[in-house]
C-alpha atoms as a PDB file:
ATOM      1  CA  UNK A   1       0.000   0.000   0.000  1.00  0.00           C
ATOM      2  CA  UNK A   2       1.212   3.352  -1.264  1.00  0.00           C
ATOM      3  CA  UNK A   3       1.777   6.719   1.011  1.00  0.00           C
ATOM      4  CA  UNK A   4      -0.528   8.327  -0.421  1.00  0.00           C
ATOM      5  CA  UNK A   5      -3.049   5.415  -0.025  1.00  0.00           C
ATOM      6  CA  UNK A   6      -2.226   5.576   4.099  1.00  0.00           C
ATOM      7  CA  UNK A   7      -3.069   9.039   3.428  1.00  0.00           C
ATOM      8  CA  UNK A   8      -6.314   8.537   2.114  1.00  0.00           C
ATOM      9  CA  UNK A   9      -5.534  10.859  -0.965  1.00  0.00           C
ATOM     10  CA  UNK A  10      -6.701   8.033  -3.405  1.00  0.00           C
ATOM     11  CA  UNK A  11      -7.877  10.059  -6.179  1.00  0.00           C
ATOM     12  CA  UNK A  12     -10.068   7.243  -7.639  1.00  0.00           C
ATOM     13  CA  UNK A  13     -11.708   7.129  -3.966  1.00  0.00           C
ATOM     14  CA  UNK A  14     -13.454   9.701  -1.586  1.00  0.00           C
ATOM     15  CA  UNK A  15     -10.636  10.873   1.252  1.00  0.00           C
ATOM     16  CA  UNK A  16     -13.653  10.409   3.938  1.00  0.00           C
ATOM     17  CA  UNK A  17     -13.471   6.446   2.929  1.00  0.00           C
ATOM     18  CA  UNK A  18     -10.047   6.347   4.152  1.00  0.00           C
ATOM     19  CA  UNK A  19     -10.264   8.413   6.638  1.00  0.00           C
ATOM     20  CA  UNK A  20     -13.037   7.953   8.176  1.00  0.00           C
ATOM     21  CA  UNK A  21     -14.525   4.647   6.866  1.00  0.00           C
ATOM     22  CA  UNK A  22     -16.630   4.122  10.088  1.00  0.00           C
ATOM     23  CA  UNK A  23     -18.411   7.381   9.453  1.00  0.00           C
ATOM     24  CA  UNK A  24     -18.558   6.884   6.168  1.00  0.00           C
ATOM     25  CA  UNK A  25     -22.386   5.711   4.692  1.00  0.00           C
ATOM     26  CA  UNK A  26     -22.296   1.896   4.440  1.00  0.00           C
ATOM     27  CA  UNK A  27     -23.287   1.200   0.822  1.00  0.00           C
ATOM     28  CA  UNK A  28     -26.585  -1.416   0.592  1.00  0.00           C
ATOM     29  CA  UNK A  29     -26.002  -4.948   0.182  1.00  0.00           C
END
């Protein structure tokens, strides 16, 4: 795993999903 995936700075992915993927809205199964 990259820095800048550690980071969160994914651009193909929202920051908030690495940073926060708790908070983040659970997608529907």
């Amino acid at each position: 795993m990259t820095r800048a995936h550690a980071d969160g700075r994914d651009p193909s992915r929202p920051a908030s999903v690495f940073a926060h993927p708790r908070l983040a809205p659970r997608p529907s199964l």
